[in-house]
Every structure is written in C-alpha cells, then in structure tokens.
N, C-alpha and C. Protein backbone atom coordinates (compact mmCIF):
# COMPACT_ATOMS: atom_id res chain seq x y z
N UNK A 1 -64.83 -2.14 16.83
CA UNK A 1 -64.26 -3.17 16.01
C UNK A 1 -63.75 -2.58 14.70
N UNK A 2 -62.63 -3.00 14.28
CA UNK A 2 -61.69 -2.79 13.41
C UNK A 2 -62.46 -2.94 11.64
N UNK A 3 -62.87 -2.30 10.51
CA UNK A 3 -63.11 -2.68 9.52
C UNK A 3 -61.59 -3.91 9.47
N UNK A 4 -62.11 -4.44 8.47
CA UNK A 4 -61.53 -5.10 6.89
C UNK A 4 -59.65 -4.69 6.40
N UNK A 5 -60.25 -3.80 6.26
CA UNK A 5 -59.17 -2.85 5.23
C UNK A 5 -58.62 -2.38 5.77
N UNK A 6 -59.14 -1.48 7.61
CA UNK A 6 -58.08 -1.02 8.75
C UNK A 6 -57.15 -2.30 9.12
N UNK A 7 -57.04 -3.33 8.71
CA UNK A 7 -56.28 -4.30 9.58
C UNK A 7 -55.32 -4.85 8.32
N UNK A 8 -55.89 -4.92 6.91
CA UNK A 8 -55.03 -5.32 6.33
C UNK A 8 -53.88 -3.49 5.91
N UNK A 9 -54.22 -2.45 6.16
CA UNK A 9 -53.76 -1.42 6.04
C UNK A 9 -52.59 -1.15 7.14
N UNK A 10 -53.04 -1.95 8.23
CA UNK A 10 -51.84 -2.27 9.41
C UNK A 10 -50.68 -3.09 9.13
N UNK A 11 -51.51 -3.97 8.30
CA UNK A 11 -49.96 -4.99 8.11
C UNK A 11 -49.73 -5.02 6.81
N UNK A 12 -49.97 -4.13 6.07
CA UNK A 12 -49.18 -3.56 4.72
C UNK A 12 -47.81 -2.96 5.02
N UNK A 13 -46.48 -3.84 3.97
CA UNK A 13 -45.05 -3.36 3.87
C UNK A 13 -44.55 -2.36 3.58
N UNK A 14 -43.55 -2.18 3.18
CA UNK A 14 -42.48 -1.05 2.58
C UNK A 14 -43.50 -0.66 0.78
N UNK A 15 -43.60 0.53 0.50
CA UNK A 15 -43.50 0.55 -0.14
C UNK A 15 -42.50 0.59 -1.47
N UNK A 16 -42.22 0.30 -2.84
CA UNK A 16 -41.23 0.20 -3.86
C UNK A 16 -40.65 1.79 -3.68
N UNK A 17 -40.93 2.48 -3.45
CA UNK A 17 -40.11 3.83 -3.45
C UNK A 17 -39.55 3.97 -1.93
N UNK A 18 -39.93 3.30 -0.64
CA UNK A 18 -39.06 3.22 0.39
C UNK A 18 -38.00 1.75 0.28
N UNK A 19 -37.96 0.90 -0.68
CA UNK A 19 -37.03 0.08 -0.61
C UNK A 19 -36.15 0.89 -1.67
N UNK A 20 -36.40 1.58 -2.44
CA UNK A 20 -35.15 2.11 -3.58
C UNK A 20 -34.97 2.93 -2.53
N UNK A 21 -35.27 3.79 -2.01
CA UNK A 21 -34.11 4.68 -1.02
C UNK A 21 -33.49 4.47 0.17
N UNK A 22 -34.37 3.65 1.11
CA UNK A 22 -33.39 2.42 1.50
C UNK A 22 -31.97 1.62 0.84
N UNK A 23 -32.36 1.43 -0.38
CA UNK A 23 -31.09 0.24 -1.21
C UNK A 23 -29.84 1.63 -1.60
N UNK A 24 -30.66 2.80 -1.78
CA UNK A 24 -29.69 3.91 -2.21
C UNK A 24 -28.92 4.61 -1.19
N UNK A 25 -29.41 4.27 -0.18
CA UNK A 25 -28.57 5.33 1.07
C UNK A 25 -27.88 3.86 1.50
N UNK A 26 -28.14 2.92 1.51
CA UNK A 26 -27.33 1.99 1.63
C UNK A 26 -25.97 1.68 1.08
N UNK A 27 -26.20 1.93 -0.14
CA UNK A 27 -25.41 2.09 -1.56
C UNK A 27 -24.05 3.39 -1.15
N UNK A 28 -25.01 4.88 -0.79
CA UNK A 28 -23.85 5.60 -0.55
C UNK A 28 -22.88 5.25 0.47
N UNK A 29 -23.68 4.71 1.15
CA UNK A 29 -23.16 4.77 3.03
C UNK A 29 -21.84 3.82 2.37
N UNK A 30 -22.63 2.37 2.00
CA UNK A 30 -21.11 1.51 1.80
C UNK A 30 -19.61 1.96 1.11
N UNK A 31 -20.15 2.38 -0.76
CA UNK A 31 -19.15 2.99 -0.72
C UNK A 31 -18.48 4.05 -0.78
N UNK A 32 -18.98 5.05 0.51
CA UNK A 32 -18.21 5.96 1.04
C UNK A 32 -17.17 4.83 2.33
N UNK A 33 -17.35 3.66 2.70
CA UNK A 33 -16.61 3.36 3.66
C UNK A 33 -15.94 2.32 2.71
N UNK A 34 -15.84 1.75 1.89
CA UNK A 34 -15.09 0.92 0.60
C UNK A 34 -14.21 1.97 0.21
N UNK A 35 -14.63 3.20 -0.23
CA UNK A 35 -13.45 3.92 -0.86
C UNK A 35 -12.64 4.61 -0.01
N UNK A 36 -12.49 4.82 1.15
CA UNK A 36 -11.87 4.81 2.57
C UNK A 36 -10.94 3.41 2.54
N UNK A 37 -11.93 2.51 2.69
CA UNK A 37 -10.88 1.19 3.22
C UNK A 37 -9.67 0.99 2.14
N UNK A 38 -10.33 1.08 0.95
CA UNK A 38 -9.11 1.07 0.07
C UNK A 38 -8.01 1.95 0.12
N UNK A 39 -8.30 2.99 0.33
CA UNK A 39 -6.91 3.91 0.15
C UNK A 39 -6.19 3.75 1.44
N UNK A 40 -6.77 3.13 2.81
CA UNK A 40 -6.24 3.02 3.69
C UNK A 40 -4.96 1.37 3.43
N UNK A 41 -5.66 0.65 2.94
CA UNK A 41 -4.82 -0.77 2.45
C UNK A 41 -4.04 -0.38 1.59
N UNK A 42 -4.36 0.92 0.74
CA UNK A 42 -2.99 0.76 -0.63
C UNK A 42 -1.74 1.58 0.49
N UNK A 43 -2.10 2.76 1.38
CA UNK A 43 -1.57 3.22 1.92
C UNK A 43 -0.60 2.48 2.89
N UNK A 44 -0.97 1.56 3.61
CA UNK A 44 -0.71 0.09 4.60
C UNK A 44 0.39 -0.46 3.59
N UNK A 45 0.02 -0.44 2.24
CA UNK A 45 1.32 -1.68 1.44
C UNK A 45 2.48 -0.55 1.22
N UNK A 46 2.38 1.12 0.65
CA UNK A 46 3.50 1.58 0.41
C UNK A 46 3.89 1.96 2.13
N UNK A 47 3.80 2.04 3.30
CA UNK A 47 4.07 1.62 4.67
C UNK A 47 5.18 0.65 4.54
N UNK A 48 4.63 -0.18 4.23
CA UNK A 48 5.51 -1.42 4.59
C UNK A 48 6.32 -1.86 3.46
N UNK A 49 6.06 -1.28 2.52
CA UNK A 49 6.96 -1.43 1.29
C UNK A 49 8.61 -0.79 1.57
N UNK A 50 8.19 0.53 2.07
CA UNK A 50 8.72 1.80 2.67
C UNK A 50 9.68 1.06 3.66
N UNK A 51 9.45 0.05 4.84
CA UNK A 51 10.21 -0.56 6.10
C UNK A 51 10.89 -1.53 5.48
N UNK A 52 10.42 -2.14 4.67
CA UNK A 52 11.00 -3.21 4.47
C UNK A 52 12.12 -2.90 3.45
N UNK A 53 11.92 -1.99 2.73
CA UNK A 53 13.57 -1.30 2.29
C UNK A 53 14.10 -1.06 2.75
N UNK A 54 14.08 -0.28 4.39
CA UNK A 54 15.14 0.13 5.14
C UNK A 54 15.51 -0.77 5.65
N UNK A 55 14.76 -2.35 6.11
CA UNK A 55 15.12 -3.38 7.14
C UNK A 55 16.40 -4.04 6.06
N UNK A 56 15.97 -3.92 4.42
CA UNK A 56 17.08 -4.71 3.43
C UNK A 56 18.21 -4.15 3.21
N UNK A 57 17.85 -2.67 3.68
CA UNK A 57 19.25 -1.81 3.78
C UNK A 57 20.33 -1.86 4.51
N UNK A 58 19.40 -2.24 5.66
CA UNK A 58 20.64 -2.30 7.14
C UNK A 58 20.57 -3.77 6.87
N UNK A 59 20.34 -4.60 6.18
CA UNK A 59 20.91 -6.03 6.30
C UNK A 59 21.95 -5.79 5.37
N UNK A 60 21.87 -5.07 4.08
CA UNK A 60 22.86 -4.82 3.42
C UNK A 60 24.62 -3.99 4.00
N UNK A 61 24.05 -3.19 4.61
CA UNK A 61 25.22 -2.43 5.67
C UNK A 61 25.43 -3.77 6.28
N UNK A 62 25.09 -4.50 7.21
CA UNK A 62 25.45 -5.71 7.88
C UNK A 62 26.37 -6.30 6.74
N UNK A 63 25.95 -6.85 5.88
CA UNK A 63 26.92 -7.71 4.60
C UNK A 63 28.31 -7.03 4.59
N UNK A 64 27.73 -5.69 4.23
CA UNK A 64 29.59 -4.80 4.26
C UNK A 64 30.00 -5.33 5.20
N UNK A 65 29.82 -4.83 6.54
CA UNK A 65 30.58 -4.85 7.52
C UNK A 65 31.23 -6.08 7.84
N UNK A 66 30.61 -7.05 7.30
CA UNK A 66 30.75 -8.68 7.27
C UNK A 66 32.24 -9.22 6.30
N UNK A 67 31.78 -8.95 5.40
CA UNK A 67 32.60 -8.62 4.23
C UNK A 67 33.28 -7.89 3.56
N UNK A 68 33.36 -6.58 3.52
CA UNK A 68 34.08 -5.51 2.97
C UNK A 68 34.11 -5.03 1.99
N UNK A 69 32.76 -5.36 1.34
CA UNK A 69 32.04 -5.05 -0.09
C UNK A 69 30.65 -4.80 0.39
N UNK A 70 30.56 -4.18 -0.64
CA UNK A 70 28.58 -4.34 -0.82
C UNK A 70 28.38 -5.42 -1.67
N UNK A 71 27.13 -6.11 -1.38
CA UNK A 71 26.63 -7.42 -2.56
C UNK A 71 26.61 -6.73 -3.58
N UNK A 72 26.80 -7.94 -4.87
CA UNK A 72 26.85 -7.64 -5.96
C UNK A 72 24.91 -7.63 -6.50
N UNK A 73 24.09 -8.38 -5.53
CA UNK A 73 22.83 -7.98 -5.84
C UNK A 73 22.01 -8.65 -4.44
N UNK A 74 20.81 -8.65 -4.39
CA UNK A 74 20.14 -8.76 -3.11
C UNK A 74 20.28 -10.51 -3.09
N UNK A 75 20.42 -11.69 -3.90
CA UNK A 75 20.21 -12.24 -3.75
C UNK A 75 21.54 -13.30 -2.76
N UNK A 76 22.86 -11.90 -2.32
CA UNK A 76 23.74 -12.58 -1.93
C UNK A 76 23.03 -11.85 -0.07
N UNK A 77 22.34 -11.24 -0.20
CA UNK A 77 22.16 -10.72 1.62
C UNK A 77 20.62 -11.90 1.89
N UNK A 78 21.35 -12.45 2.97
CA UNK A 78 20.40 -13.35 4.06
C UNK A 78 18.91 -13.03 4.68
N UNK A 79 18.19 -13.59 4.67
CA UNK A 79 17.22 -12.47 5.54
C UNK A 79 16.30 -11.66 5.46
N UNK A 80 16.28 -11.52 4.41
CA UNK A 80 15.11 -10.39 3.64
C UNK A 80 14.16 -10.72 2.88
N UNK A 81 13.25 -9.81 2.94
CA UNK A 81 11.84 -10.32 2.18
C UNK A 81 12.24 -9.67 0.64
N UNK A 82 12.53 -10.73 0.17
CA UNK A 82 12.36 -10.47 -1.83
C UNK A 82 11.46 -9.91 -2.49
N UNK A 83 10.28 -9.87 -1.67
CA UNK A 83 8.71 -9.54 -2.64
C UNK A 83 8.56 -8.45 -1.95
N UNK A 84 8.14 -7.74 -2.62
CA UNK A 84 7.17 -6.34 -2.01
C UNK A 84 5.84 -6.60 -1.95
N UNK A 85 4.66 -5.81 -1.50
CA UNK A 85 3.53 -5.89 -1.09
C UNK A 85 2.66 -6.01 -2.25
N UNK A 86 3.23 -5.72 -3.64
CA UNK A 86 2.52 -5.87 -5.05
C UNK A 86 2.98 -7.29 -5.66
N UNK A 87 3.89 -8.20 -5.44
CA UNK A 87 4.37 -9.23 -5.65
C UNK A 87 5.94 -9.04 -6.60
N UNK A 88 6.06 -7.53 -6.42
CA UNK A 88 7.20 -7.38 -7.62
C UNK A 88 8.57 -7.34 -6.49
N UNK A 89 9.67 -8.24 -7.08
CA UNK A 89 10.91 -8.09 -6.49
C UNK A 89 11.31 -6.85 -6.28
N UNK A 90 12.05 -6.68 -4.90
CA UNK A 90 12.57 -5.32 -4.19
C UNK A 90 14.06 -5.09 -5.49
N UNK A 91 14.34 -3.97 -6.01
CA UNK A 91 15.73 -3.76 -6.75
C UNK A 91 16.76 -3.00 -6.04
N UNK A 92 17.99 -3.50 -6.07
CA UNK A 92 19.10 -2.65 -5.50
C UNK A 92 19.96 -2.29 -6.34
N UNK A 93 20.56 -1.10 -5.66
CA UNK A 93 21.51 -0.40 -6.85
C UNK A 93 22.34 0.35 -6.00
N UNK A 94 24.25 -0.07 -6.44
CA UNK A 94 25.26 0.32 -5.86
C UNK A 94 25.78 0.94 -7.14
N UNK A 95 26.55 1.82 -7.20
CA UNK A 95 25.92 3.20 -6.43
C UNK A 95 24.86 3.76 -6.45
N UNK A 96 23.97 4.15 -5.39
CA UNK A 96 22.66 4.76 -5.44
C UNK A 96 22.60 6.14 -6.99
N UNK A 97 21.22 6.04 -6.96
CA UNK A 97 20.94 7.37 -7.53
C UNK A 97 20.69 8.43 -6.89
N UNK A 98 20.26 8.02 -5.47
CA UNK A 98 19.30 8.80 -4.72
C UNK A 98 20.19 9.09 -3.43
N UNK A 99 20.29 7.68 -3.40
CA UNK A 99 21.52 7.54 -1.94
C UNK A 99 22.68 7.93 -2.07
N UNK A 100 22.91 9.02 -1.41
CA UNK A 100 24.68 9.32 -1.59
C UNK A 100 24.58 10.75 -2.55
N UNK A 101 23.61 10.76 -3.06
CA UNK A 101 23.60 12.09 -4.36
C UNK A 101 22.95 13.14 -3.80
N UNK A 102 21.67 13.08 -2.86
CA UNK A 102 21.11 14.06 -2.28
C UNK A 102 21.36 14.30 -0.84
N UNK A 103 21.76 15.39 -0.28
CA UNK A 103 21.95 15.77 1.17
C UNK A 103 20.96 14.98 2.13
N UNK A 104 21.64 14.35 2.98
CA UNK A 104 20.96 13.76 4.15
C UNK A 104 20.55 13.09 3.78
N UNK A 105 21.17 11.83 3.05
CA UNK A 105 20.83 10.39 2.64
C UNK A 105 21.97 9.65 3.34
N UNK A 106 21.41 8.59 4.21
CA UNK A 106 22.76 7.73 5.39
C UNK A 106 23.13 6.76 3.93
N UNK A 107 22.70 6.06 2.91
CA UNK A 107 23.46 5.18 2.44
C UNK A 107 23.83 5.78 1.08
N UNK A 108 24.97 4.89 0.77
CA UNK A 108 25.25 4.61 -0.68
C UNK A 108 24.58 3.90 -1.94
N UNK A 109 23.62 3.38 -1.67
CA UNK A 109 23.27 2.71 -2.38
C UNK A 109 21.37 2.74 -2.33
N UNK A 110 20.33 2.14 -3.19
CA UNK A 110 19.24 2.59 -3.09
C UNK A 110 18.76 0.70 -3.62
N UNK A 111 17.76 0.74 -2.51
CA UNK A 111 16.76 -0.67 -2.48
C UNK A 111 15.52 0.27 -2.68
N UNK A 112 15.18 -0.28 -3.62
CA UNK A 112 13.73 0.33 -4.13
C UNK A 112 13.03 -0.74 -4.58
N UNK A 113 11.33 -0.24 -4.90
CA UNK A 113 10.15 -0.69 -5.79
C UNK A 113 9.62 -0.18 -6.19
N UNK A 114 8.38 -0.39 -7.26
CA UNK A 114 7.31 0.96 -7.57
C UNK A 114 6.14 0.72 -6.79
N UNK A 115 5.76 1.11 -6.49
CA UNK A 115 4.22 1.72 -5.82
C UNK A 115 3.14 1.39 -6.79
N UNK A 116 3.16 0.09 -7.44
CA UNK A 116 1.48 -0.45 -8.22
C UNK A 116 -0.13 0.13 -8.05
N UNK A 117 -0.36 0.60 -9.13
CA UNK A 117 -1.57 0.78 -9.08
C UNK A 117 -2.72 0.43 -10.24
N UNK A 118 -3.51 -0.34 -10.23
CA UNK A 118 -4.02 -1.05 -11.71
C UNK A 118 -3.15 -1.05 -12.55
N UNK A 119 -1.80 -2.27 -11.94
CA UNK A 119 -1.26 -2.82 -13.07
C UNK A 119 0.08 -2.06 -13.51
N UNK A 120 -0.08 -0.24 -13.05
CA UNK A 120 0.92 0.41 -13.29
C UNK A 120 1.80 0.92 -12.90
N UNK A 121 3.34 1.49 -12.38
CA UNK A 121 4.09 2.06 -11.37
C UNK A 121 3.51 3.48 -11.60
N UNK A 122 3.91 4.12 -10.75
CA UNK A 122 3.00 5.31 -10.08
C UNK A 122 3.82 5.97 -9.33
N UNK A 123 5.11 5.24 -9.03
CA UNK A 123 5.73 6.31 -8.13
C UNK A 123 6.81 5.10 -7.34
N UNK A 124 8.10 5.44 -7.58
CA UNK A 124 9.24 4.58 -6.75
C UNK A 124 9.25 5.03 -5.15
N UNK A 125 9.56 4.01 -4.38
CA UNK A 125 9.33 4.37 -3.11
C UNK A 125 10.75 3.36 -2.74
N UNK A 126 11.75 3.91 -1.84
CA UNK A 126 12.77 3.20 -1.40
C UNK A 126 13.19 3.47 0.18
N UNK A 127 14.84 3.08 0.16
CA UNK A 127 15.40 3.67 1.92
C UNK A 127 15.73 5.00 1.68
N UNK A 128 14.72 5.77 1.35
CA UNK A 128 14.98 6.95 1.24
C UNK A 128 14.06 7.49 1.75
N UNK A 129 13.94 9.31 2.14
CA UNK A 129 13.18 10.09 2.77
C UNK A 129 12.27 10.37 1.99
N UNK A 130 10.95 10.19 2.21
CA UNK A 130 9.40 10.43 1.22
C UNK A 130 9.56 11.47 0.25
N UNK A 131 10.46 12.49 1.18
CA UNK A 131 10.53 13.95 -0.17
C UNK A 131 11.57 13.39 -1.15
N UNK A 132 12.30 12.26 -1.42
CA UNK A 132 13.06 12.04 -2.95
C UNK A 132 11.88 10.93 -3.18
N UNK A 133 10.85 10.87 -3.01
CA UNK A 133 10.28 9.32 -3.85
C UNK A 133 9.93 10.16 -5.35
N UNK A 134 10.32 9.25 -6.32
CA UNK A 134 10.12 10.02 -7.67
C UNK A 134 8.57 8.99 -8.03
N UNK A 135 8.42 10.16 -8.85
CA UNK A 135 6.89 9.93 -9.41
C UNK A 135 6.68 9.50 -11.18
C-alpha cells in the first residue's frame, strides 16, 4: 500500500520552470513561423502588384489600338484594377522612364507603384523586368 505523499507526489503538475520553457519554445517556434508568413504575404502583394501592371498595360496597348493614342491617364482605360495591394492608386506615364529607355522593354510607357512598407515606399515595382525596379 501506497504512503500519503507517494500518491499525492503522483498527481503533482508541471512545475513553474517547465511551464516558462514550455511558454518559451512555444514563443520561438511561433515566431519563427509569423516571421515566415509575413514575408511570404508582403512577397504575394509585390506578385500581384507586379501582374496587375502588366494586365493595365496590355489594356492600355488595347486603348491604342482602339483609338490611335495612348490615354491621357488610367482613368480613360476600362477594366482595370485602380488600387494596388497597399491601397495606393496604380500611376502611368507616357512616355515611360523605364519603358522604351532601357533595352528589352516591349512598351512605351510605364504603369507603376511603390512597394509599401510601414507606411514607406521602398522600392517602385511596374510592367517592367525585376532587374529595372528602382529602389
């Protein structure tokens, strides 16, 4: 037969120094996978920031071809998403800076945004090839 103290010694908990390292490896584990997920979502918005300039581009080529001008600004082409993935309006610019000035650029002209990061631009991203995104 079991003392007293063998039985309440059985069903004694965690001790305070196995719940702090418990709560601490918990702690790393999460955000090592938080600071992952984030850079994967900021990465996901300049993605699609990135498509959706080229999709406003070739709607813009469409307008020419339509018309025989380029718009005088995005708000005359049909069709397109106005907002970028930070909430800031997409900008266009005839004649490009980028487009038309550096080798192996298909347009004339440059639909861009900045690339937000706490609040700040960080880097223009347009229908252009990743190696002209200016910083």
């Amino acid at each position: 037969m079991q003392t007293k103290t063998k039985q309440i010694a059985k069903l004694r908990g965690f001790s305070f120094v196995e719940i702090l390292l418990a709560l601490a490896l918990m702690t790393l584990v999460l955000g090592t996978f938080s600071y992952i997920g984030v850079n994967q979502f900021n990465e996901g918005k300049e993605r699609l920031a990135r498509t959706n300039a080229f999709m406003i581009a070739n709607k813009v080529v469409e307008f020419y071809h339509l018309n025989q001008r380029y718009p005088r600004g995005l708000h005359e082409v049909k069709g397109i998403p106005h907002k970028d993935p930070w909430g800031n309006s997409f900008r266009y610019q005839y004649p490009g800076t980028i487009n038309g000035k550096q080798p192996g650029t298909q347009y004339e002209f440059d639909v861009f945004t900045n690339v937000m990061k706490n609040g700040r631009a960080i880097k223009k991203i347009g229908n252009w090839d990743d190696k002209y995104d200016k910083k």
